[in-house]
C-alpha atoms as a PDB file:
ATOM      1  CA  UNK A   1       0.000   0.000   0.000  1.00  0.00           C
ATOM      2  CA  UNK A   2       1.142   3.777  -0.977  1.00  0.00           C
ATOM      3  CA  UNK A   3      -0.008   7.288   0.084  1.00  0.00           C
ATOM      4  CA  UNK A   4      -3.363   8.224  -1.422  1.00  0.00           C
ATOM      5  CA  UNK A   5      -4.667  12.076  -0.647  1.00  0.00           C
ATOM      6  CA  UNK A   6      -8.224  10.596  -1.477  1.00  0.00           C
ATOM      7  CA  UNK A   7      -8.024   8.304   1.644  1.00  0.00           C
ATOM      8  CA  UNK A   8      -6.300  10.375   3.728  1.00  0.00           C
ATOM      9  CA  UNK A   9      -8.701  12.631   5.982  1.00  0.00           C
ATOM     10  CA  UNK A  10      -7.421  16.076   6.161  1.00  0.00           C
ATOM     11  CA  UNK A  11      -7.197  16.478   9.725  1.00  0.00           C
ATOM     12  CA  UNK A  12      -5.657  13.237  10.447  1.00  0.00           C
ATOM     13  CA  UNK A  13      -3.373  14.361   7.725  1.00  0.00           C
ATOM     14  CA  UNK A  14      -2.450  17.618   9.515  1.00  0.00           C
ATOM     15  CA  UNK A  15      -2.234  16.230  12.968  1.00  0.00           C
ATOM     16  CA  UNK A  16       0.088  13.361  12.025  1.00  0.00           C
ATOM     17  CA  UNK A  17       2.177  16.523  10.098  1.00  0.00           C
ATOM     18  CA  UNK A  18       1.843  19.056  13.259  1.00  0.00           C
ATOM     19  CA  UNK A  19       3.153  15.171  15.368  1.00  0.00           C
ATOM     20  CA  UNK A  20       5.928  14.345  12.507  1.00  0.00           C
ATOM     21  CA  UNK A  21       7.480  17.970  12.934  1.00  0.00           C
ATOM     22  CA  UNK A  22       7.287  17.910  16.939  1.00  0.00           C
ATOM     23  CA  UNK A  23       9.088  14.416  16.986  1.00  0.00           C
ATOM     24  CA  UNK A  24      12.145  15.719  14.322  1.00  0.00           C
ATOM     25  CA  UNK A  25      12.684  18.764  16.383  1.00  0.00           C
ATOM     26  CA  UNK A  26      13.086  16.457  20.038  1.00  0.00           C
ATOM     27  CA  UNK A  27      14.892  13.893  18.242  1.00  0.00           C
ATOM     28  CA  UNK A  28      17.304  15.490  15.790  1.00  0.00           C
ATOM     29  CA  UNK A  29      17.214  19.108  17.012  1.00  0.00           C
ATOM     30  CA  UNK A  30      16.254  20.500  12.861  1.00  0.00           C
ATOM     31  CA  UNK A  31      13.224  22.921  13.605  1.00  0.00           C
ATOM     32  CA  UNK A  32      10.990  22.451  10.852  1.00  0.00           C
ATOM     33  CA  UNK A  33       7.717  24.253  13.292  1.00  0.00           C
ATOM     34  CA  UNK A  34       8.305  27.952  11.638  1.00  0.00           C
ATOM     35  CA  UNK A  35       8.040  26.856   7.924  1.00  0.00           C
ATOM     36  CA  UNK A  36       5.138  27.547   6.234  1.00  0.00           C
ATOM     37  CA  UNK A  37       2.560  25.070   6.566  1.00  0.00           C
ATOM     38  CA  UNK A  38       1.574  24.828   2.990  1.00  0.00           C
ATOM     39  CA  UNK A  39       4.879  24.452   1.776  1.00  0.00           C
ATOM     40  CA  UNK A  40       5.320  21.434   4.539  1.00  0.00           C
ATOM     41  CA  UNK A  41       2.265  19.776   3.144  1.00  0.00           C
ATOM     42  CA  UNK A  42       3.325  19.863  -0.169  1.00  0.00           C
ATOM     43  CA  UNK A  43       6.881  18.195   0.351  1.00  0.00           C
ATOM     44  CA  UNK A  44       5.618  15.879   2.864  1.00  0.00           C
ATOM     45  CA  UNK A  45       3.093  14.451   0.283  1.00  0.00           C
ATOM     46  CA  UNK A  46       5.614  14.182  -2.125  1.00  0.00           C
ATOM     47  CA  UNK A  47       7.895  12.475   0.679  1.00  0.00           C
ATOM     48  CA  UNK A  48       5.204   9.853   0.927  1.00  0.00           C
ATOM     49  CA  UNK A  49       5.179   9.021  -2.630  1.00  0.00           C
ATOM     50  CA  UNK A  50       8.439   8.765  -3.091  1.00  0.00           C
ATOM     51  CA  UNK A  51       9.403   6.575   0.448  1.00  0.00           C
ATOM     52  CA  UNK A  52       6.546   4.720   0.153  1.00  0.00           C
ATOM     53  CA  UNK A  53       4.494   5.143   3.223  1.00  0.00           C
ATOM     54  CA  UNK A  54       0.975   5.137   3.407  1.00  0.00           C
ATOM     55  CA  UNK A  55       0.644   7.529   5.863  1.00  0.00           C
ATOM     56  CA  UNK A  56       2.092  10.310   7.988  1.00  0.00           C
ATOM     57  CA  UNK A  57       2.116   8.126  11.278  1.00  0.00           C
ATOM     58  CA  UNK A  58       4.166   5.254   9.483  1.00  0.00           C
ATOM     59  CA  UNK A  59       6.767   8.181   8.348  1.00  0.00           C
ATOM     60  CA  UNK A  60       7.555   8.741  11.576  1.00  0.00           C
ATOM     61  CA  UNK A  61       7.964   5.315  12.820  1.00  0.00           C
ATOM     62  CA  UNK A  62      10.331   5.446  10.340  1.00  0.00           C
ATOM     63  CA  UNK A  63      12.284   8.460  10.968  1.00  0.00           C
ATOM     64  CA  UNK A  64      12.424   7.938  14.409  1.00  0.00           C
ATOM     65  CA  UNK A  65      14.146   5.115  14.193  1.00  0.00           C
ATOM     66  CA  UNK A  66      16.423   5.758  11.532  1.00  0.00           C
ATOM     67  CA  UNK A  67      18.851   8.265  11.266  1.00  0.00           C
ATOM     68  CA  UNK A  68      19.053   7.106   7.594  1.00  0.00           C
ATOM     69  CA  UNK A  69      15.003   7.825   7.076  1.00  0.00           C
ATOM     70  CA  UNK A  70      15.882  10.851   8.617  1.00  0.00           C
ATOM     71  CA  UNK A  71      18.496  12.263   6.223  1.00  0.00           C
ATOM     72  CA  UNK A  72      15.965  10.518   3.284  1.00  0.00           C
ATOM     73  CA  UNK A  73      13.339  12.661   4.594  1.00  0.00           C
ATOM     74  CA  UNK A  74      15.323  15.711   4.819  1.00  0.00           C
ATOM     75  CA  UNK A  75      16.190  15.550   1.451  1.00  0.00           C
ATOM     76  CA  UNK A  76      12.385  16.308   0.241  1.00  0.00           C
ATOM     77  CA  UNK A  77      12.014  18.860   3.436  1.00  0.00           C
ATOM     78  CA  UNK A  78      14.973  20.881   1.741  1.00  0.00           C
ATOM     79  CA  UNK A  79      14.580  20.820  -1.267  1.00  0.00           C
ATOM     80  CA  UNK A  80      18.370  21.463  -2.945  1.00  0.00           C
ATOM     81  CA  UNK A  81      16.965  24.085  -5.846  1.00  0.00           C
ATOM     82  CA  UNK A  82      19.501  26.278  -7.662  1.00  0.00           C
ATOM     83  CA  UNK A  83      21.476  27.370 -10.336  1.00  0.00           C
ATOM     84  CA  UNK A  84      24.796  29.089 -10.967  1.00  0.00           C
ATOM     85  CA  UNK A  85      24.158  33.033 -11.414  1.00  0.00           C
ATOM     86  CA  UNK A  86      20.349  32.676 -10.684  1.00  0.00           C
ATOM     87  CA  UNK A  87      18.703  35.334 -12.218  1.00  0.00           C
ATOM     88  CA  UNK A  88      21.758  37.705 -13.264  1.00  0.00           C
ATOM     89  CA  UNK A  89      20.378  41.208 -12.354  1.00  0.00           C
ATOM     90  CA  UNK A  90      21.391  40.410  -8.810  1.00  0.00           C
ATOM     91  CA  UNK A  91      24.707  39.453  -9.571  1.00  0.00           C
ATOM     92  CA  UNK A  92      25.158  42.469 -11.918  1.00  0.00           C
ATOM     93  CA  UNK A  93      23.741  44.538  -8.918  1.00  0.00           C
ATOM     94  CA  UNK A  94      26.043  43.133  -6.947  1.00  0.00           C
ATOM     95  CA  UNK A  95      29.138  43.654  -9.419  1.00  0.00           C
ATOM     96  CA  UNK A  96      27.944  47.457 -10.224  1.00  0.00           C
ATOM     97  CA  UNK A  97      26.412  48.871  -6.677  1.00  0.00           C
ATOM     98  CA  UNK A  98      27.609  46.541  -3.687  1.00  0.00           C
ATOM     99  CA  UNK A  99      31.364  45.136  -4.474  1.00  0.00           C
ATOM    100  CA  UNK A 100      32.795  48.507  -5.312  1.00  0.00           C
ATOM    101  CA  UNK A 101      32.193  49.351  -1.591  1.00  0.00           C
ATOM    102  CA  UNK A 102      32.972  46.190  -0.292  1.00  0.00           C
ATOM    103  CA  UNK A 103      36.207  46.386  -2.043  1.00  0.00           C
ATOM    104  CA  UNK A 104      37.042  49.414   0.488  1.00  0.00           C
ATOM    105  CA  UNK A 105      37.397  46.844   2.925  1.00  0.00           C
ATOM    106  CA  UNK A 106      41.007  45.151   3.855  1.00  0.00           C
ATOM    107  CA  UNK A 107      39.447  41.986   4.159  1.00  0.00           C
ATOM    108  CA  UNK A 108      35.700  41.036   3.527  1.00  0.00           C
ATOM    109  CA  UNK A 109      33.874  38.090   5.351  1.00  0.00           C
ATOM    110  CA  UNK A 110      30.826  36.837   3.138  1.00  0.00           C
ATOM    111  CA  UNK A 111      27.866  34.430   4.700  1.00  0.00           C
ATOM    112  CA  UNK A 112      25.550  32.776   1.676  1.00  0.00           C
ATOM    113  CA  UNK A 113      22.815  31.147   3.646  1.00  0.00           C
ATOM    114  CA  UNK A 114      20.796  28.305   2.648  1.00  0.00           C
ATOM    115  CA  UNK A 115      23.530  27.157  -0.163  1.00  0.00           C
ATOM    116  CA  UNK A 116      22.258  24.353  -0.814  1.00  0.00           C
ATOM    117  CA  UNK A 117      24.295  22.313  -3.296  1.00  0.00           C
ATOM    118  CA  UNK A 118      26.893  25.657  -3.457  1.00  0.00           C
ATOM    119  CA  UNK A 119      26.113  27.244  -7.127  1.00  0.00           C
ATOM    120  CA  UNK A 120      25.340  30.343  -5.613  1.00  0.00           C
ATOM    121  CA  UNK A 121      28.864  30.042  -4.053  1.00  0.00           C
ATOM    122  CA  UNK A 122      30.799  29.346  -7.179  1.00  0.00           C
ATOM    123  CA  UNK A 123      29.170  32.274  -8.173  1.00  0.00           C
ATOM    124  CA  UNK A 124      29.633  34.972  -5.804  1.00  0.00           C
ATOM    125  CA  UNK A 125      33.321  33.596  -5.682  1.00  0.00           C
ATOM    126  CA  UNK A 126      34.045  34.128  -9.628  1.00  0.00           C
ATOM    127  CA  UNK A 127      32.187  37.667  -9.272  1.00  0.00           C
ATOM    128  CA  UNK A 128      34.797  38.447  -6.249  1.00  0.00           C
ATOM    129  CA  UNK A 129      37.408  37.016  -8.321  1.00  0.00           C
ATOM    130  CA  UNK A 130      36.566  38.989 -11.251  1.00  0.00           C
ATOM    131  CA  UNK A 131      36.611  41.685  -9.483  1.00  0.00           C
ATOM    132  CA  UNK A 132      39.957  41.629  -7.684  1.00  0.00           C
ATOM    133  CA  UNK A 133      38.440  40.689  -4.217  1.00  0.00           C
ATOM    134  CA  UNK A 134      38.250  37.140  -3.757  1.00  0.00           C
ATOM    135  CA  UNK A 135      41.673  36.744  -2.418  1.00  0.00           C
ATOM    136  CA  UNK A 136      41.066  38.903   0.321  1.00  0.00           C
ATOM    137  CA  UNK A 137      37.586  37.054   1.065  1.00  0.00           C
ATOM    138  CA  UNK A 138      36.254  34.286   3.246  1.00  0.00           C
ATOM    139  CA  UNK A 139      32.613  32.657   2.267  1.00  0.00           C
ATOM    140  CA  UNK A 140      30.987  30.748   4.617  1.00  0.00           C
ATOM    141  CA  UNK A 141      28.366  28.827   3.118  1.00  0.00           C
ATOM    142  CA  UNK A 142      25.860  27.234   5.450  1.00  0.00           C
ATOM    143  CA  UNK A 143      22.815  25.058   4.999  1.00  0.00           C
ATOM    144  CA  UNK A 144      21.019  22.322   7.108  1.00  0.00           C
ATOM    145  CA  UNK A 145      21.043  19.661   4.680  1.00  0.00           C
ATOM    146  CA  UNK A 146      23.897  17.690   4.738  1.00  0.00           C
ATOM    147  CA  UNK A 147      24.020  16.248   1.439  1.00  0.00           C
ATOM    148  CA  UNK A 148      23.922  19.275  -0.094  1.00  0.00           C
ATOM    149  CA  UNK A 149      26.762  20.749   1.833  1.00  0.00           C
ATOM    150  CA  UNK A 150      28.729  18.133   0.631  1.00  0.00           C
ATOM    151  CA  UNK A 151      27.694  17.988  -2.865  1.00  0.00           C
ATOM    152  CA  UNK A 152      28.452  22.092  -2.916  1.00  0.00           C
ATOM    153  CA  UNK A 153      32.079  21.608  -1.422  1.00  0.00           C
ATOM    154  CA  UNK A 154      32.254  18.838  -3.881  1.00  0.00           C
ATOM    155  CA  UNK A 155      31.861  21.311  -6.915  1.00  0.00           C
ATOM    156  CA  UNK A 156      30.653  18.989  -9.503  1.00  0.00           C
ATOM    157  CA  UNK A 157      27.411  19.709 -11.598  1.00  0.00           C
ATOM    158  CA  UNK A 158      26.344  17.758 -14.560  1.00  0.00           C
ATOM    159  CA  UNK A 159      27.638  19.053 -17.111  1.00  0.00           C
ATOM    160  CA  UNK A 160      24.128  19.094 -18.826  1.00  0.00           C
ATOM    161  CA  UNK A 161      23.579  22.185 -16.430  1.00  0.00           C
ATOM    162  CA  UNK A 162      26.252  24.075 -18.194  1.00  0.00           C
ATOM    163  CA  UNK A 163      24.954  25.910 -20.849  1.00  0.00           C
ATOM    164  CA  UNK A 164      22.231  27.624 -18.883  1.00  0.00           C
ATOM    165  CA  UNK A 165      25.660  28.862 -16.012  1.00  0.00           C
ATOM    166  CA  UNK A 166      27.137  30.041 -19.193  1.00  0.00           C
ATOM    167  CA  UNK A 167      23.821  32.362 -20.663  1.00  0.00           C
ATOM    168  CA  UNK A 168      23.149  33.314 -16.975  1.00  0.00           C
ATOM    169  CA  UNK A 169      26.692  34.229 -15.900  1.00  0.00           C
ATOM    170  CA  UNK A 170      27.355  36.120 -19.311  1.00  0.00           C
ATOM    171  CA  UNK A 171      24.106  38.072 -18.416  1.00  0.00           C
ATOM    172  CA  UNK A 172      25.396  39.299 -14.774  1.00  0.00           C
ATOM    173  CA  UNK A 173      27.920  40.958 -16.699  1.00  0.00           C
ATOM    174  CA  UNK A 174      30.878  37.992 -16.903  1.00  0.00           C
ATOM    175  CA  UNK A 175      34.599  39.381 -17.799  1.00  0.00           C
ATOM    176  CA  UNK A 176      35.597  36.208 -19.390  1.00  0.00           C
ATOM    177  CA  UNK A 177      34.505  32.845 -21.458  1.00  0.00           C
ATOM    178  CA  UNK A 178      32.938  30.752 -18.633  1.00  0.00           C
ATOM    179  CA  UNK A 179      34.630  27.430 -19.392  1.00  0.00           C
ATOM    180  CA  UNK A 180      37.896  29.041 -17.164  1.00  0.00           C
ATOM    181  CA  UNK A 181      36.221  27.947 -14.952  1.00  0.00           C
ATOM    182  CA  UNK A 182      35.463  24.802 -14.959  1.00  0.00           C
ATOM    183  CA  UNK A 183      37.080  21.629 -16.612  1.00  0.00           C
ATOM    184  CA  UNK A 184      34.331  18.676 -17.976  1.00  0.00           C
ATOM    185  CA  UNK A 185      35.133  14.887 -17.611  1.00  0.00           C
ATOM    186  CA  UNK A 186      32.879  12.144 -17.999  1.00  0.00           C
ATOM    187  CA  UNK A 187      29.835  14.073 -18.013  1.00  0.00           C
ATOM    188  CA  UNK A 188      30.332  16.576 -15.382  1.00  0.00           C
ATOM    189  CA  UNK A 189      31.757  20.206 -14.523  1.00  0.00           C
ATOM    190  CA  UNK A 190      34.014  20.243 -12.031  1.00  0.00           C
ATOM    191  CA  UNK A 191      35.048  23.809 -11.315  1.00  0.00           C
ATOM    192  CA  UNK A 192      38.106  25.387 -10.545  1.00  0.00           C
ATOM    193  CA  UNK A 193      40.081  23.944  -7.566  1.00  0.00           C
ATOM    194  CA  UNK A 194      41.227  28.012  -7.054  1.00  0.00           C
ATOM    195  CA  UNK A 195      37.735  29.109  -6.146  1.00  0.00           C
ATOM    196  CA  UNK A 196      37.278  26.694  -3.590  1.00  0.00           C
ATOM    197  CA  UNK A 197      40.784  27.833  -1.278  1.00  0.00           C
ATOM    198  CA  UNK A 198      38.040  31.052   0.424  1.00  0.00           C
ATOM    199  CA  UNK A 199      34.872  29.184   0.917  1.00  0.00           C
ATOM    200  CA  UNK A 200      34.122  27.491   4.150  1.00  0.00           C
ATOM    201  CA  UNK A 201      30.775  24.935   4.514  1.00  0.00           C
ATOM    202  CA  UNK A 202      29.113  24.478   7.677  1.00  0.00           C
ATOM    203  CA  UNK A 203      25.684  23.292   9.186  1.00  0.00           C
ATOM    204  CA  UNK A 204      23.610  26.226   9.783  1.00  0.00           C
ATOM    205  CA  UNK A 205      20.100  26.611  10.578  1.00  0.00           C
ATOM    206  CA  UNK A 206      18.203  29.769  10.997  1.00  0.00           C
ATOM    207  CA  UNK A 207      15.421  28.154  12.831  1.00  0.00           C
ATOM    208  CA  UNK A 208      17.862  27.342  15.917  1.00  0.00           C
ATOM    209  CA  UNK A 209      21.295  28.802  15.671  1.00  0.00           C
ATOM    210  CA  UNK A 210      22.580  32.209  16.724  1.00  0.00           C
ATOM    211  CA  UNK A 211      24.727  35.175  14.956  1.00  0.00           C
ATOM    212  CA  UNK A 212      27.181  33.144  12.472  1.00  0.00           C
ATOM    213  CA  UNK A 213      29.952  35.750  12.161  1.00  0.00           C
ATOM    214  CA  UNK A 214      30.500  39.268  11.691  1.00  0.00           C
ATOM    215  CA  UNK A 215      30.008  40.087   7.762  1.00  0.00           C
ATOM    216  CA  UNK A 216      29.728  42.640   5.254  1.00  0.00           C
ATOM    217  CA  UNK A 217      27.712  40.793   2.998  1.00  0.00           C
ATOM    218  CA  UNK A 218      24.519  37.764   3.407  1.00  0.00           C
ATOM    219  CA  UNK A 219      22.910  36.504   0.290  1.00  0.00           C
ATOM    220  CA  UNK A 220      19.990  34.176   1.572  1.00  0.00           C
ATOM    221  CA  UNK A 221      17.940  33.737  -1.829  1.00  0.00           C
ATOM    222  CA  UNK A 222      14.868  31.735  -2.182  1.00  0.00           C
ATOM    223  CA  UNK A 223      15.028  30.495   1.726  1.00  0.00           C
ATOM    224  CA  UNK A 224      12.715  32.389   3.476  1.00  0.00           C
ATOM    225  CA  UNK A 225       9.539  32.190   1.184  1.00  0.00           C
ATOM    226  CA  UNK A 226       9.471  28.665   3.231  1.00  0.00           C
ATOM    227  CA  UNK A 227       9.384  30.345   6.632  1.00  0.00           C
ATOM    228  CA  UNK A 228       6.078  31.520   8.025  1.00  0.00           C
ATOM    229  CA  UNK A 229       5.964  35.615   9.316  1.00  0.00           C
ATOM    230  CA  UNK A 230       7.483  34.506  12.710  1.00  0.00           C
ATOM    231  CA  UNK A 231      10.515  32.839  11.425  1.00  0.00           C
ATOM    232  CA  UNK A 232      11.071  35.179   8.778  1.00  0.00           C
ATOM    233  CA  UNK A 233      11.623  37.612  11.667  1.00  0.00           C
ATOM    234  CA  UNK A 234      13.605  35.688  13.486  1.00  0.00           C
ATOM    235  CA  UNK A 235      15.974  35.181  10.245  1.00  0.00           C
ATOM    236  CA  UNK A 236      16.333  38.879   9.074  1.00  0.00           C
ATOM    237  CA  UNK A 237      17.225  39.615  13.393  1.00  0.00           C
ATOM    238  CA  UNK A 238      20.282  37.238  13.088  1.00  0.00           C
ATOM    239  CA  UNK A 239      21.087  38.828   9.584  1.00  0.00           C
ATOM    240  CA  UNK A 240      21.083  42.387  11.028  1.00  0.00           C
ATOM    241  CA  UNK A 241      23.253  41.106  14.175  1.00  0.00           C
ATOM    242  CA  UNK A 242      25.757  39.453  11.450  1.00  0.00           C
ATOM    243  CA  UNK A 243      26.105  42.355   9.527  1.00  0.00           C
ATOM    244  CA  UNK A 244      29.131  44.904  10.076  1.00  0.00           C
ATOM    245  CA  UNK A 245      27.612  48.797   9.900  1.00  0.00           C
ATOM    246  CA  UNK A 246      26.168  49.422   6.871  1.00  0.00           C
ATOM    247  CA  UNK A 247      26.409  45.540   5.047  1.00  0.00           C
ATOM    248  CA  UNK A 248      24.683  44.634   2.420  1.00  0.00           C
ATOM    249  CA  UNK A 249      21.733  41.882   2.580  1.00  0.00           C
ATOM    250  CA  UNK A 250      21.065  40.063  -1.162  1.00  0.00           C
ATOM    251  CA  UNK A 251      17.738  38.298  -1.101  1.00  0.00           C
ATOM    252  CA  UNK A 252      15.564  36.295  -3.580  1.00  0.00           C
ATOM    253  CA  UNK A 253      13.123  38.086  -5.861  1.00  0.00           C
ATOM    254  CA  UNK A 254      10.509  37.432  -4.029  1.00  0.00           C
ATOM    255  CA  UNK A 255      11.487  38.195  -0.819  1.00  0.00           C
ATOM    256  CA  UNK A 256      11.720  40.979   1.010  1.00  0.00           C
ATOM    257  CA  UNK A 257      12.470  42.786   4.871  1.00  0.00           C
ATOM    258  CA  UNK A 258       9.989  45.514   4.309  1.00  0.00           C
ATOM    259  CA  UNK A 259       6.809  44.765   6.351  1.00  0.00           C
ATOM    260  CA  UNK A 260       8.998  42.650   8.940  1.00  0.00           C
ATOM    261  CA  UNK A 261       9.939  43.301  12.630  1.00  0.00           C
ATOM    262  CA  UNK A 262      13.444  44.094  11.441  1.00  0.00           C
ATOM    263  CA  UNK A 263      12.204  46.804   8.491  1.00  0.00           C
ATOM    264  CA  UNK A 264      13.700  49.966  10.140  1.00  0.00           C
ATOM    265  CA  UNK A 265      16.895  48.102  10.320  1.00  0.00           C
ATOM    266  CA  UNK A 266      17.343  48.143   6.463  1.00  0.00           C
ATOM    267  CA  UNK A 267      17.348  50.563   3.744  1.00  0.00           C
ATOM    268  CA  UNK A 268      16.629  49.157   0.055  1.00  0.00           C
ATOM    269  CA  UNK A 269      19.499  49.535  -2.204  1.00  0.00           C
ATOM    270  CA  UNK A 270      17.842  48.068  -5.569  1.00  0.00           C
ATOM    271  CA  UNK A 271      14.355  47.429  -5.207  1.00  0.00           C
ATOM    272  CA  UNK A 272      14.144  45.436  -8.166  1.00  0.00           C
ATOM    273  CA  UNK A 273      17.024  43.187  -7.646  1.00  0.00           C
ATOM    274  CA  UNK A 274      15.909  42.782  -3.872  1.00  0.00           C
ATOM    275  CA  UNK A 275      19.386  44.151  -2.344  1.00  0.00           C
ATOM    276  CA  UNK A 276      19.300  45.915   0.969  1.00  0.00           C
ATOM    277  CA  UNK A 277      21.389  47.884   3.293  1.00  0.00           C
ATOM    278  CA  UNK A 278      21.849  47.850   7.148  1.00  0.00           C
ATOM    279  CA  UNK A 279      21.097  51.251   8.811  1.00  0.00           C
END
């Protein structure tokens, strides 16, 4: 027997959910309570599915027995989306308003949160090194999945992927032919060794953890549209305690701090390209 929404009551369905999240939290200490509830349905169902389970109830069973189910499970909770220079007016923002003031700095400490698998870090570091500044950098890239961390220190992408890096990086405004960066063997990209000597990965989550480090740029893109109002709040307070006077804070195009607790704390840079500024 599989998961069926038709025989599934709704309540039971968001009981067993509301029970699923509670036991993950006392058991492996990953606070799923704060994401938004649709969104949790959603991946659940498709958890079910895909791990065979007929129900919510016999999920958990699983998962609290396993740490194996457990890491299965997180893997749909996640869900490792990206691509390298994701839409490109934010990285040609960044290039054009933000880096020409970071590069005032003598050193420059850079947190990308919610990497996932890391193309958002290959990308930020090939902007810095572009632009003279990635020698002098450190990126810490964080993320609560741990097969994604690894698969983003890794730096290896299929190399089917490619030709949509190389259209998006040329439209952020890239200074050279793409393929420097990256050398292709039996059917994957594996970039450039060089990029990897600033970057530091590390399990982060911004449902539990505190201030990471003092920055002058956070890019968390695409993260906190899965966060209900409450940890949303809680996400842009730890960004404003990370950030050095007057950082910058990148965010996904459909995000934004305006209408949060932590609004009077930021000034918008580029509306459009969602880039803010710490007061």
């Amino acid at each position: 027997m599989s998961f069926d929404p038709r025989l599934y009551p709704e309540r039971d369905f968001e009981i067993e959910l509301r029970l699923l999240i509670e036991a993950i939290y006392l058991k492996y200490n990953y606070d799923f309570r704060n994401y938004s509830p649709a969104s949790l349905k959603r991946r659940v169902q498709h958890a079910l599915v895909q791990l065979q389970c007929d129900t919510v109830s016999a999920l958990q069973d699983r998962v609290i027995h396993s740490q194996q189910h457990f890491s299965d499970l997180v893997q749909f909770l996640t869900v490792p989306v990206s691509e390298m220079f994701r839409d490109p007016a934010y990285f040609r923002a960044l290039r054009e308003q933000v880096l020409p003031v970071l590069a005032t700095y003598p050193s420059l400490k850079i947190w990308i949160a919610g990497c996932s698998t890391g193309e958002e870090v290959y990308s930020l570091a090939i902007l810095l090194h572009e632009e003279g500044l990635l020698e002098r950098s450190l990126i810490y890239a964080t993320d609560i999945n741990p097969r994604s961390l690894q698969r983003a220190e890794d730096g290896i992408y299929p190399v089917g992927q490619v030709q949509r890096f190389t259209s998006n990086y040329q439209a952020a405004g890239g200074k050279r032919a793409f393929s420097d960066y990256y050398t292709a063997a039996y059917g994957s990209a594996i970039f450039d060794r060089q990029l990897k000597k600033q970057m530091t990965f590390a399990d982060h989550s911004l449902a539990t953890d505190a201030v990471f480090t003092e920055t002058q740029l956070i890019s968390c893109r695409n993260v906190l549209i899965y966060f209900n109002r409450a940890l949303q709040d809680r996400a842009f307070g730890l960004f404003r305690d990370s950030l050095c006077h007057r950082g910058f804070l990148g965010l996904g195009s459909k995000e934004t701090v305006q209408f949060s607790a932590h609004a009077d704390d930021f000034e918008t840079l580029t509306r459009q390209e969602r880039i803010f500024r710490k007061r």
